[in-house]
Protein backbone atom coordinates (compact mmCIF):
# COMPACT_ATOMS: atom_id res chain seq x y z
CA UNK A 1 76.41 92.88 122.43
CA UNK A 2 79.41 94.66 121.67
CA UNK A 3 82.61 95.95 123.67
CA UNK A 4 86.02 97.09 123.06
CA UNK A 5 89.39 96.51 124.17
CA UNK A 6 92.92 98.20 123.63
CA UNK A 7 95.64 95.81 121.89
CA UNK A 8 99.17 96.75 120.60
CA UNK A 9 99.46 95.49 116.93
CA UNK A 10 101.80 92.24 117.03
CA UNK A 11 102.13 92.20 113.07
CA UNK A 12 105.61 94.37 112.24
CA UNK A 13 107.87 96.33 114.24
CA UNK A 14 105.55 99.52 114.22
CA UNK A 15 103.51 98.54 117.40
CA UNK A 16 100.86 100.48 116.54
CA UNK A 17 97.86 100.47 119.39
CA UNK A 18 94.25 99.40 118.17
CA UNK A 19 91.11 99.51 119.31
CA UNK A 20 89.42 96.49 118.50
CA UNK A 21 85.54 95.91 118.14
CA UNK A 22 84.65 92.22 120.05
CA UNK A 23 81.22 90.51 119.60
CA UNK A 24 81.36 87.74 121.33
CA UNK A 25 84.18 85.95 120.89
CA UNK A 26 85.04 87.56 118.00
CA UNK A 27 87.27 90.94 116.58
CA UNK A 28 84.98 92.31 114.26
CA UNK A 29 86.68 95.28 113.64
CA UNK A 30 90.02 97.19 114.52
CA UNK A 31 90.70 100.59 113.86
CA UNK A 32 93.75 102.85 115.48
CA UNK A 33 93.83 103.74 119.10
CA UNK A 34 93.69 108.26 119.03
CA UNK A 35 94.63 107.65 122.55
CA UNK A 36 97.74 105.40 121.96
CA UNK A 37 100.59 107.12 123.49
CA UNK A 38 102.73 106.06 120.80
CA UNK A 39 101.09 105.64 117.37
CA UNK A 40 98.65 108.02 117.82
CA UNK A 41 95.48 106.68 115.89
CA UNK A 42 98.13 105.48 113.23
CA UNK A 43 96.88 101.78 111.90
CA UNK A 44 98.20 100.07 108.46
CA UNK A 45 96.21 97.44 106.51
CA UNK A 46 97.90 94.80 108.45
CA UNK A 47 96.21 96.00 111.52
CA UNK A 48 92.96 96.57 109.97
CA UNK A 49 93.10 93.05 109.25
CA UNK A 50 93.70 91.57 112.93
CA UNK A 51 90.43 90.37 113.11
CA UNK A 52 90.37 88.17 109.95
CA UNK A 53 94.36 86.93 110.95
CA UNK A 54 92.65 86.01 114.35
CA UNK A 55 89.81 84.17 113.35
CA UNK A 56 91.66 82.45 109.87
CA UNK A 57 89.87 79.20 109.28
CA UNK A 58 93.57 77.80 108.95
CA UNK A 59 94.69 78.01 111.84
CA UNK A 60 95.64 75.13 114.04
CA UNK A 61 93.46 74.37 117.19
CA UNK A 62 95.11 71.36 118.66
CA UNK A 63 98.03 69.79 118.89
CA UNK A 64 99.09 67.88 116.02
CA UNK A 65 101.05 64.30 116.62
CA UNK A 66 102.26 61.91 113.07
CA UNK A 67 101.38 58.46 113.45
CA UNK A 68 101.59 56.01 110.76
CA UNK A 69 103.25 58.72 108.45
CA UNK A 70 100.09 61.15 108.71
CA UNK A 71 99.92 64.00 110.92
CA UNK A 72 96.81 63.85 113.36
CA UNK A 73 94.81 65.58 115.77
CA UNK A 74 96.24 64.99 119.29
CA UNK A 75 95.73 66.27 123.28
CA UNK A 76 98.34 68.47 124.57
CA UNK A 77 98.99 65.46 126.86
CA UNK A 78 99.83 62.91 123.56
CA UNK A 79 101.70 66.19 122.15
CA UNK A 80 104.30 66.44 125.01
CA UNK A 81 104.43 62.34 125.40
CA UNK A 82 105.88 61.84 121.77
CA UNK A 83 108.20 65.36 122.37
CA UNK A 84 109.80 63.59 125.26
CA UNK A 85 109.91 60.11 123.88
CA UNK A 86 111.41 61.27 120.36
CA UNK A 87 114.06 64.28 121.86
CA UNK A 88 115.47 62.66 124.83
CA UNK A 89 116.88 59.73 123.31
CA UNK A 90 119.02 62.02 120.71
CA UNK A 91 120.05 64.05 123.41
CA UNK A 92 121.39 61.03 125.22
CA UNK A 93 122.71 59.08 122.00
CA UNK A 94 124.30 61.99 119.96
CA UNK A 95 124.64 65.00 122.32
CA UNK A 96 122.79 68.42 123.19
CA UNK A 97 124.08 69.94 120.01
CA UNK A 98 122.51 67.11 117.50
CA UNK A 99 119.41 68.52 118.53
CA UNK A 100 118.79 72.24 116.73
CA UNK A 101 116.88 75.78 117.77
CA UNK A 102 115.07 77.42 114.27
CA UNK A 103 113.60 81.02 115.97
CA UNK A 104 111.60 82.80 113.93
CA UNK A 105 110.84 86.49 113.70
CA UNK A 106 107.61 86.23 115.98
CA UNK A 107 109.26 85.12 118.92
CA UNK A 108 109.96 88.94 118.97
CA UNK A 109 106.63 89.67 118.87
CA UNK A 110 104.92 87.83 122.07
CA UNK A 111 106.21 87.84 126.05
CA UNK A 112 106.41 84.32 126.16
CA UNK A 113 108.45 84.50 122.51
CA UNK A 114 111.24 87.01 124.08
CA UNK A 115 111.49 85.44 127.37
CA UNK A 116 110.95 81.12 127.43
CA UNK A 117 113.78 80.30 124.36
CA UNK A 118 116.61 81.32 126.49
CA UNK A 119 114.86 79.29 128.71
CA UNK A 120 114.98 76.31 126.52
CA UNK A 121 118.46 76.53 125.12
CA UNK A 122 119.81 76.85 128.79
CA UNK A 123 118.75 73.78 129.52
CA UNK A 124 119.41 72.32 126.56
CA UNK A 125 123.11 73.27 126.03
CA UNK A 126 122.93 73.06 122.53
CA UNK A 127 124.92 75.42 120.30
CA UNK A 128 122.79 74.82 117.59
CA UNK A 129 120.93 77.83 117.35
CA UNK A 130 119.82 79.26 114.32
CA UNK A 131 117.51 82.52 114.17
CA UNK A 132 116.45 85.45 111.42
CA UNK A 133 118.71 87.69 112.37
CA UNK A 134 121.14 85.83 110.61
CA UNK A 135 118.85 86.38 107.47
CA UNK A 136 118.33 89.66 107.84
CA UNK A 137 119.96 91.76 110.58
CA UNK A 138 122.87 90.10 112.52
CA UNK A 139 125.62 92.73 110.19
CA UNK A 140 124.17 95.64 112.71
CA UNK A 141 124.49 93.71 115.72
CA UNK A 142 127.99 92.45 115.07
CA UNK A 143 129.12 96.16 114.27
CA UNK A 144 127.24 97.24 117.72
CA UNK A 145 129.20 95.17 119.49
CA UNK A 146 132.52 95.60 117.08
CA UNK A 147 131.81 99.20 118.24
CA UNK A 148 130.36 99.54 121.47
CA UNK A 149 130.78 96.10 123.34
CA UNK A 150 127.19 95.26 123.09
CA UNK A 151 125.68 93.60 120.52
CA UNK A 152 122.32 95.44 121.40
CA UNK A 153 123.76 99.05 121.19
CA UNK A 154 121.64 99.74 118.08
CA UNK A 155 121.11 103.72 117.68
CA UNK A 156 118.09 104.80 116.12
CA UNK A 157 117.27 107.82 113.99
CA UNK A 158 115.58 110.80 115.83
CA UNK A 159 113.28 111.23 113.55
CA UNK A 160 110.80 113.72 114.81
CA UNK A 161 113.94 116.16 115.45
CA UNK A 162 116.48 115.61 112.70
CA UNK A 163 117.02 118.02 110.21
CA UNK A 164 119.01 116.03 107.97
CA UNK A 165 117.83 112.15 107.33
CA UNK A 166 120.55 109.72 104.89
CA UNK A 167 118.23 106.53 104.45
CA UNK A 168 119.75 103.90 102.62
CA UNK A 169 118.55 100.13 102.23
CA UNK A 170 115.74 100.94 103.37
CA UNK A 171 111.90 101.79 102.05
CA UNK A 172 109.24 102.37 105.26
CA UNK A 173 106.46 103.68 102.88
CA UNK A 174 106.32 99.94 102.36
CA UNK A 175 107.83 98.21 105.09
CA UNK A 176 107.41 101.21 107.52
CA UNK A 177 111.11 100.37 108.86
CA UNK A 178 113.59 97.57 110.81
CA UNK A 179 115.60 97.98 114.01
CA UNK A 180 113.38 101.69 114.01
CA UNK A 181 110.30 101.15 116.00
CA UNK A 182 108.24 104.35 114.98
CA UNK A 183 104.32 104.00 114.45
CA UNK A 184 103.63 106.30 110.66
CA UNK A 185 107.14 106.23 109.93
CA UNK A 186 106.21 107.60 106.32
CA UNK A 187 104.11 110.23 108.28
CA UNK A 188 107.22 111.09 109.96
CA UNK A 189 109.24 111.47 107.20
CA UNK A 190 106.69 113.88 105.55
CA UNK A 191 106.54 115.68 108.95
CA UNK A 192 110.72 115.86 108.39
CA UNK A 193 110.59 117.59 104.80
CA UNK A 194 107.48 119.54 105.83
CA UNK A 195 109.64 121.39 108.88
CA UNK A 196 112.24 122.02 106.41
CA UNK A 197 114.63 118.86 106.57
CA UNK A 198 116.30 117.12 103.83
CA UNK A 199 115.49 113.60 103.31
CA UNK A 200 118.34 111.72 100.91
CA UNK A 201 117.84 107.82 100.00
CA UNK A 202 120.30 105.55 98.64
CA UNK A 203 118.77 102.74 96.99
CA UNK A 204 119.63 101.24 93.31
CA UNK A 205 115.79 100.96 93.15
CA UNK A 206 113.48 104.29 92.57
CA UNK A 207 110.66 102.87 95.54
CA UNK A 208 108.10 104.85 97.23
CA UNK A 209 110.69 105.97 99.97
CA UNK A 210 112.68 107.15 97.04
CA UNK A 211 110.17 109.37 94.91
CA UNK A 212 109.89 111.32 97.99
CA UNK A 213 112.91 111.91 99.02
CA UNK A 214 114.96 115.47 98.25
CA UNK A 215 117.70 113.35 96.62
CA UNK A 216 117.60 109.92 95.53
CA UNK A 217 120.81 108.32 94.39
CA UNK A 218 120.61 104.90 92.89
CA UNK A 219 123.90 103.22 93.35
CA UNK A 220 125.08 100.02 92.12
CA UNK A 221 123.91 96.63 94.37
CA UNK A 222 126.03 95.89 97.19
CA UNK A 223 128.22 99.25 97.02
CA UNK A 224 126.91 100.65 99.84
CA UNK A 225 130.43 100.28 102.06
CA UNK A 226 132.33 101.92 99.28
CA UNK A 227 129.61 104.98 99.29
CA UNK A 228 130.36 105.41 103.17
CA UNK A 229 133.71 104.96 102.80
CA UNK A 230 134.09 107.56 100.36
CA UNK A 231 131.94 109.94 102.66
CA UNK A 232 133.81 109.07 105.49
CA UNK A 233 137.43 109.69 103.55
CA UNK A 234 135.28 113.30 102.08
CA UNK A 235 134.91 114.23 105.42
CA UNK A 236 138.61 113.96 106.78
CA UNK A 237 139.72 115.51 103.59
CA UNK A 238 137.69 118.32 103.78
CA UNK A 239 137.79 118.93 107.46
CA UNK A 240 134.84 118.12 107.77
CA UNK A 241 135.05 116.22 111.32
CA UNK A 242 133.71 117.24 114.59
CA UNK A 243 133.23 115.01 116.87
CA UNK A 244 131.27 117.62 119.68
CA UNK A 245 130.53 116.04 122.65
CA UNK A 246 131.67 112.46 121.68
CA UNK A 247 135.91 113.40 121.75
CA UNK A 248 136.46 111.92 125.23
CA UNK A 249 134.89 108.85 124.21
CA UNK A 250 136.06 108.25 120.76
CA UNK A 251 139.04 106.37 119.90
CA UNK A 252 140.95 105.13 116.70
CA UNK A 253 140.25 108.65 114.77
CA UNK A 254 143.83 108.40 113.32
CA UNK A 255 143.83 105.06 112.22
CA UNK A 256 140.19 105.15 110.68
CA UNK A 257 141.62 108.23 108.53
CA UNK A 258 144.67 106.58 107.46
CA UNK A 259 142.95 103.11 106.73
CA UNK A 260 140.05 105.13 104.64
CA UNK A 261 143.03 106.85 102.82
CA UNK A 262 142.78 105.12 99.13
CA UNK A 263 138.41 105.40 99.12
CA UNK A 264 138.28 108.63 97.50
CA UNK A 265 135.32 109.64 95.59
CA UNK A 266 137.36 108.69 92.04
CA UNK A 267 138.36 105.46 93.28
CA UNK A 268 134.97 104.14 94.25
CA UNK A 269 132.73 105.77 91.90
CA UNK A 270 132.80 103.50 88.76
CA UNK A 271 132.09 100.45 91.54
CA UNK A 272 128.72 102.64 92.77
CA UNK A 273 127.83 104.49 89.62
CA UNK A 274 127.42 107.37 92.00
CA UNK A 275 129.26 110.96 90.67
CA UNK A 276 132.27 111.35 92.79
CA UNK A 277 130.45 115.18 92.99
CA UNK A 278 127.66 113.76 94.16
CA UNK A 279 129.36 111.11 96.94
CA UNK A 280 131.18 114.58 98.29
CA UNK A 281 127.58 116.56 98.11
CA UNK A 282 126.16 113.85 100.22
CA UNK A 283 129.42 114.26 103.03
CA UNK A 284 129.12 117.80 102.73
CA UNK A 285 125.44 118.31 103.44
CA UNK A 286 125.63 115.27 106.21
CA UNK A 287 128.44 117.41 108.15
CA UNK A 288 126.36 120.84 107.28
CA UNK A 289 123.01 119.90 108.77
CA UNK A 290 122.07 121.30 112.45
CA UNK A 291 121.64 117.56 112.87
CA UNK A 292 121.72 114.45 111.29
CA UNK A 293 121.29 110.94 111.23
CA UNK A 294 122.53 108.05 109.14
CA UNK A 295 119.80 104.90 108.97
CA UNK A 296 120.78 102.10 106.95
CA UNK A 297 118.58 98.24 106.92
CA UNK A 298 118.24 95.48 105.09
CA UNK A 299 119.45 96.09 101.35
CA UNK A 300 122.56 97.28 103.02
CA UNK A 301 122.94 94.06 105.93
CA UNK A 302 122.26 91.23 102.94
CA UNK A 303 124.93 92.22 100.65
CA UNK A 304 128.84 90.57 100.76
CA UNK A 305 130.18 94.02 102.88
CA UNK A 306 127.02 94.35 105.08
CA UNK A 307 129.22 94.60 108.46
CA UNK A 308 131.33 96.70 106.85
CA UNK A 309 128.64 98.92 105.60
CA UNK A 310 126.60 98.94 109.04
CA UNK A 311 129.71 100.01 110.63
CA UNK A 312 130.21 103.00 108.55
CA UNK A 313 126.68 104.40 109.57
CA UNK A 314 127.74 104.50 112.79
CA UNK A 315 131.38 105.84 111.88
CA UNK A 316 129.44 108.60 109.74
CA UNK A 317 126.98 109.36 112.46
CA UNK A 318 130.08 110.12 114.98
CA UNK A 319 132.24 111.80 112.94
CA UNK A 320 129.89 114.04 112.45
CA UNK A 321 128.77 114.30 116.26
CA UNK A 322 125.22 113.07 115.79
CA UNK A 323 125.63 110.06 117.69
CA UNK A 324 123.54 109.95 121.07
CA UNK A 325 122.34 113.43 121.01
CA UNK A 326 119.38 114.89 119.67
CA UNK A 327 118.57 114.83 115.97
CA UNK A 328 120.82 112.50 115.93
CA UNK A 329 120.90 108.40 115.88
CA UNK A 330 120.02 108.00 119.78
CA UNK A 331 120.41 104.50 122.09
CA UNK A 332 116.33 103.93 122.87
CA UNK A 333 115.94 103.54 126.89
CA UNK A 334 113.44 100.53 126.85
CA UNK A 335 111.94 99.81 130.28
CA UNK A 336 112.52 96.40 130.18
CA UNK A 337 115.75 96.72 128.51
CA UNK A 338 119.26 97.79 129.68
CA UNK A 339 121.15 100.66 128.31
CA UNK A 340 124.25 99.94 126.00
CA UNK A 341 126.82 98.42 128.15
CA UNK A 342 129.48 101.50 129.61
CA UNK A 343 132.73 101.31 128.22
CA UNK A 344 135.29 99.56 130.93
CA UNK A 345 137.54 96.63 131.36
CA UNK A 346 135.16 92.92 130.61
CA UNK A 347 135.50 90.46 128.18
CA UNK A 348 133.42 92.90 125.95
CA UNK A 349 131.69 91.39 122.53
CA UNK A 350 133.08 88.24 120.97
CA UNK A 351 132.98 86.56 118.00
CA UNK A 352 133.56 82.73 116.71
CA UNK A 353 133.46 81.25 119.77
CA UNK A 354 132.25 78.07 118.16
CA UNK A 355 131.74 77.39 114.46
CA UNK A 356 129.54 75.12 112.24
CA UNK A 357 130.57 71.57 111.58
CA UNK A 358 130.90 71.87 107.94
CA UNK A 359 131.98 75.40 106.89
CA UNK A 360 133.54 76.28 110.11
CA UNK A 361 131.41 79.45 110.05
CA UNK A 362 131.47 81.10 113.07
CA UNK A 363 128.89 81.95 115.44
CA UNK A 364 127.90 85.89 116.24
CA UNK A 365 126.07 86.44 119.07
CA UNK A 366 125.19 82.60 119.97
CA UNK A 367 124.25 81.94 116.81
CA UNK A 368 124.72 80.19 113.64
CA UNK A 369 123.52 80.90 109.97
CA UNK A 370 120.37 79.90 109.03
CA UNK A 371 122.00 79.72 105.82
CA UNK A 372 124.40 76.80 107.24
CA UNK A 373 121.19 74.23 108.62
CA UNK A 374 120.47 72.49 105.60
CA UNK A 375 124.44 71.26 105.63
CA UNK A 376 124.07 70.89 109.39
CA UNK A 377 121.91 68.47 108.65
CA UNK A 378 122.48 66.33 105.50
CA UNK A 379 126.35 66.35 105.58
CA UNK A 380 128.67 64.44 108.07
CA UNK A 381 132.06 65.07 108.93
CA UNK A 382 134.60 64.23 111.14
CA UNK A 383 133.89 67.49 113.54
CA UNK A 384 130.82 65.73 115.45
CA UNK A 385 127.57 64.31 114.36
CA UNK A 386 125.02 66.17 112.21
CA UNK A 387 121.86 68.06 114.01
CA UNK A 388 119.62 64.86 114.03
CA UNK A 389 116.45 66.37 115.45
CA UNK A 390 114.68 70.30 115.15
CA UNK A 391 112.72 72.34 117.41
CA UNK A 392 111.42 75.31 115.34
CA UNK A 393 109.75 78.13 116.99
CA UNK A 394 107.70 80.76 114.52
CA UNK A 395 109.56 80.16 111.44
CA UNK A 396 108.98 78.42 108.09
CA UNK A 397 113.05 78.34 107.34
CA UNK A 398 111.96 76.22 104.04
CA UNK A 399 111.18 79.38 102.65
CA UNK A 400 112.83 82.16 104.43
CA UNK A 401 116.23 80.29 104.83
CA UNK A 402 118.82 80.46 101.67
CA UNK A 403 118.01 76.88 99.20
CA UNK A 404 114.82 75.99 100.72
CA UNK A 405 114.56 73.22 98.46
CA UNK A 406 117.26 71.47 100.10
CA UNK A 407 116.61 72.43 103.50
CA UNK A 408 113.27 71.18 102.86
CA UNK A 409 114.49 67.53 101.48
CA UNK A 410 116.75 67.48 104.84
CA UNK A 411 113.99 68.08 107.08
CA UNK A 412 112.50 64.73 106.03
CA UNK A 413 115.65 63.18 107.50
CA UNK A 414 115.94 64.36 111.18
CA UNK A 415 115.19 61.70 113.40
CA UNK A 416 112.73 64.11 114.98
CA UNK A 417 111.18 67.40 114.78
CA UNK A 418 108.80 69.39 116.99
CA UNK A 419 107.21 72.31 115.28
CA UNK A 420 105.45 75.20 117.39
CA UNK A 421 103.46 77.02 114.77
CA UNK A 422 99.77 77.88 114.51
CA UNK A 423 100.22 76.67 110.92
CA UNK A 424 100.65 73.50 108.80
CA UNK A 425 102.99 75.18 106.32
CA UNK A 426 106.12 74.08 104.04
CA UNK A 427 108.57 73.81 107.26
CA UNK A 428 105.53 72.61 110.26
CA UNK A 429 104.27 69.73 107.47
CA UNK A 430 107.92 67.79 108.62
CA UNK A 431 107.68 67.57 111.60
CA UNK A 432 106.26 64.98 113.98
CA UNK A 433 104.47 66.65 116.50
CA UNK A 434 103.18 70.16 116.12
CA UNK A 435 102.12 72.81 118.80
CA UNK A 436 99.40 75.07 118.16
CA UNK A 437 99.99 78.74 120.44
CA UNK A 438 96.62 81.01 120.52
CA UNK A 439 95.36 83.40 118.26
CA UNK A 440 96.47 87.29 119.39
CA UNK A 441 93.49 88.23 120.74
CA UNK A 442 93.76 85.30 123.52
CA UNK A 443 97.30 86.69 124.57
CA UNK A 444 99.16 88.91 126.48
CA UNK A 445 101.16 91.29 125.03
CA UNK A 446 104.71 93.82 125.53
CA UNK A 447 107.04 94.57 123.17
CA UNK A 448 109.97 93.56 125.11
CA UNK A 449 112.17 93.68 122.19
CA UNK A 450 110.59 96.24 119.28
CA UNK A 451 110.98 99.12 122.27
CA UNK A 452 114.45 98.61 122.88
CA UNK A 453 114.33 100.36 119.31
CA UNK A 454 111.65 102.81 119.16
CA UNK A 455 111.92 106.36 118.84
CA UNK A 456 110.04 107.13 121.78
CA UNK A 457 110.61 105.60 125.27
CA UNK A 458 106.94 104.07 126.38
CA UNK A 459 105.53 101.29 127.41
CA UNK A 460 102.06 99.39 126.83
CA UNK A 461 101.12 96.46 128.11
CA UNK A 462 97.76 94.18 127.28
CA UNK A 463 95.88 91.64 128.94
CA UNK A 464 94.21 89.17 126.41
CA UNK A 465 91.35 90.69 124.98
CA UNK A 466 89.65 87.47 124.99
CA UNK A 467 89.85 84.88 127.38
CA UNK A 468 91.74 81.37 126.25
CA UNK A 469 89.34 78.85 124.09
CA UNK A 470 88.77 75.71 125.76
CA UNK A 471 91.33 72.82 124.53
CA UNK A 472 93.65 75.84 123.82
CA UNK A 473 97.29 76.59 125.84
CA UNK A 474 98.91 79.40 126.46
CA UNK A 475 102.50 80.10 124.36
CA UNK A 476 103.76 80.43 127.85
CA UNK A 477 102.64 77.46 128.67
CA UNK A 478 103.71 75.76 125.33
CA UNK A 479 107.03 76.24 125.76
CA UNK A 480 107.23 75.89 129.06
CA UNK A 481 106.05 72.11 128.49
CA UNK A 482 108.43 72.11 125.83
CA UNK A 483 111.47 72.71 127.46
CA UNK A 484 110.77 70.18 130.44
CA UNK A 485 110.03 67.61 127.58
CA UNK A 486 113.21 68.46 125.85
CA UNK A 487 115.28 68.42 128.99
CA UNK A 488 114.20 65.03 130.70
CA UNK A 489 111.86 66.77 133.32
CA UNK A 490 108.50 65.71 131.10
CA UNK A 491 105.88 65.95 133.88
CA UNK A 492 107.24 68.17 136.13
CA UNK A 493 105.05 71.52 137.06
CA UNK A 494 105.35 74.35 134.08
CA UNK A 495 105.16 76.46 136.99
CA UNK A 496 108.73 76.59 137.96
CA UNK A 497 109.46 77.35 134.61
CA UNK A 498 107.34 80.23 134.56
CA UNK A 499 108.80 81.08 138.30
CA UNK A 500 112.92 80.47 136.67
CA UNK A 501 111.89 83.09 134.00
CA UNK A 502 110.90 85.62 136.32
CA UNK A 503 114.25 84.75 138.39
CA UNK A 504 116.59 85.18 136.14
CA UNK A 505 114.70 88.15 134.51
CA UNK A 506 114.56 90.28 137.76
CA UNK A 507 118.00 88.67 138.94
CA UNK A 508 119.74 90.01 135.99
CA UNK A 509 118.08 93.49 136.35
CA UNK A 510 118.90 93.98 140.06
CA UNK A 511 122.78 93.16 139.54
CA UNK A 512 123.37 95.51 136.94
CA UNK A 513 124.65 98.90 137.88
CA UNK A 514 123.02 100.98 135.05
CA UNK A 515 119.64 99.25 135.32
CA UNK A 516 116.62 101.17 137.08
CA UNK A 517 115.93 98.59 139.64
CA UNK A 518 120.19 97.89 140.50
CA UNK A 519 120.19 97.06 144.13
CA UNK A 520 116.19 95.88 144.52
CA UNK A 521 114.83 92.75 146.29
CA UNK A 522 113.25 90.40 143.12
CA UNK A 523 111.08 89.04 145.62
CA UNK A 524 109.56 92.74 146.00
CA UNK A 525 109.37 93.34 142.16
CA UNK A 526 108.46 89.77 141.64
């Protein structure tokens, strides 16, 4: 006998809503939700596929704990035994920050993902984090909080209402976009040219995204800060500015023109092999739409100027006033997420408040490169000792991470390494214990993070559409364990860490002027 149950895609940043077809205790089908709020019957062929992802013969069941050299089948009990016995004792020989955090991109994609690793680190008081976003994304979030005081302050493109769309970096008829959360964003960029709009992309390759753009200019590899520049220069030399409803807010307009004074068009055009016509067409018909909206992503943010470059989007979206207003690039209002941080006197956004051991690179937004763990590991200095044991959370850094192959011959010399992955794979096969979480369907699921980015301000929320397997734990549960092993508390109940993440959660919310629930009792919303 067949049922069905609702379920908001967990595989990319879309969060499309399916309905999925269960027989049994299986998904034997998924197709998209018409009634979804937000996607609208929208699905991609990762969706499609939940069912097989779910059920992949590949997946771990139980714990996994080396003995003798060989990786075997273990209880959860066993699991957490050899966490405790194997972290604590680097912790108490070398220090909190010989022992390092790997997150991977999924912890953005569960509850217990986006709210137990701040958890874990707290009570850890390492500084040895490492996440994606340094692989990927962390050039928008430094400029957001250059810019704004908050590294969060991302702006998204309006793009149901904008009448002029500059795209560069980017290609969501693949990927269907980053840092955008917008279910069919090639629909929506049909929808865009079909009301009359103007879609440009800048991208030295001619991709999908590309071929259907209006224009398509295909500059140089890593230019894309000179481009803006150039734009930005055309549009104070044209008098082209207007900042509309942003003036009172806006400061530094001088010194931005006189410091963008030597990018003309000419100067920057053999480094772009874009026209210096065509860099001055592209500020001209930015400044001439009703609205507009710059959106740049990852081909721009992994290049040697990608903080420079992700803070000329926003410069270009507010000299031409399309910041925060419609049409424009707009700051999402996520339920479960604050607004950008008001302007006003605070220690604001900071930078390099600690750096790596061995390059001295500094840390943005608590974190570390990924690119800098290998060295963390296999090189000692004089600064402190070298990260001597791993806890890795959803990522497979071996191949994701900048010269895998020698992160993954440093790997096999931590003293320890727990691995929480539902996958034996090039990074999990290290590591002396690994931790199993459930397949989707047996989990909850909000995008706490993806809809502090979306388009549209919603908000879904699923109960597992299957109940738990025996001998399987919840992720909550997982890393609740796994922070009282890490910590010295191995034993105590996982309980008050589940109660300590609903604390702080609701105690955070409560204090903060601009949040919805400022001024509640957390007991109440608890």
């Amino acid at each position: 006998m067949s049922r069905t149950a609702l379920r908001v895609c967990p595989l990319c940043e879309a969060t499309c809503g399916l309905t999925l077809t269960i027989e049994g205790a299986r998904i034997t089908g998924a197709r998209g939700d018409a009634e979804d709020v937000f996607s609208k019957g929208f699905i991609c062929p990762k969706g499609a596929a939940l069912g097989a992802l779910d059920a992949d013969p590949d997946r771990l069941r139980t714990p996994l704990v080396r003995q003798n050299g060989r990786l075997r089948e273990a209880s959860w009990e066993q699991a957490f035994d050899a966490i405790a016995a194997g972290l604590r004792p680097v912790v108490e020989r070398y220090g909190p920050d010989a022992v390092g955090v790997v997150l991977g991109n999924p912890n953005a994609h569960t509850v217990a993902g986006a709210l137990y690793p701040p958890l874990l680190l707290g009570a850890l008081r390492t500084r040895s984090l490492f996440t994606a976003s340094t692989v990927d994304q962390m050039p928008k979030h430094v400029a957001a909080g250059l810019l704004y005081g908050d590294a969060h302050a991302i702006a998204v493109p309006d793009l149901d209402r904008t009448d002029h769309l500059l795209l560069i970096g980017a290609n969501p008829l693949e990927s269907n976009g980053s840092l955008c959360t917008a279910p069919d964003f090639p629909g929506r960029l049909k929808a865009l040219r079909a009301r009359g709009g103007r879609l440009t992309v800048v991208d030295p390759r001619r991709t999908r995204t590309a071929r259907l753009a209006d224009r398509h200019v295909a500059i140089r590899p890593g230019a894309d800060a000179l481009l803006l520049a150039a734009m930005a220069r055309t549009l104070f030399a044209e008098d082209l500015v207007d900042l509309g409803a942003l003036a009172p807010h806006v400061e530094g307009v001088a010194e931005l023109r006189a410091a963008l004074a030597d990018f003309t068009p000419e100067s920057v055009a053999p480094a772009c092999d874009v026209e210096a016509d065509v860099i001055r067409a592209l500020a001209r018909e930015l400044a001439a739409a009703p609205t507009a909206a710059v959106y740049a992503r990852i081909g721009s943010c992994t290049v040697p100027h990608g903080t420079l470059a992700s803070w000329l989007v926003d410069v270009l979206n507010i000299l031409t006033g399309n910041l925060d207003r419609p049409g424009g690039a707009l700051f999402p209002l996520a339920a479960t997420a604050r607004a950008p941080r008001p302007a006003g006197p605070g220690h604001g956004f900071q930078l390099g408040r600690w750096h790596s051991r061995v390059r001295r690179l500094p840390e943005a937004k608590g974190e570390l490169p990924l690119a800098a763990l290998a060295e963390e590991i296999d090189t000692a200095t004089e600064e402190g000792e070298p990260i001597r044991a791993l806890i890795v959370v959803a990522a497979n850094p071996v191949l994701s991470a900048p010269d895998g192959d020698r992160l993954d011959k440093a790997l096999g010399s931590l003293d320890f390494m727990v691995s929480v992955d539902p996958y034996l794979n090039e990074t999990s096969r290290h590591a002396q214990v690994v931790l199993p979480p459930p397949p989707p369907s047996q989990s909850p699921h909000h995008d706490f993070v993806f809809n502090a980015f979306a388009v549209r301000n919603q908000v879904r929320y699923n109960r597992p559409a299957l109940p738990l397997e025996p001998g399987r734990m919840a992720e909550s549960e997982i890393l609740a364990r796994l922070t009282l092993a890490a910590t010295g508390m191995h034993g105590a109940d996982p309980g008050a860490v589940d109660a300590l993440a609903v604390e702080q959660t609701l105690a955070k919310a409560v204090r903060d002027p601009d949040s919805a629930a400022y001024g509640r009792d957390p007991g109440e919303l608890a």
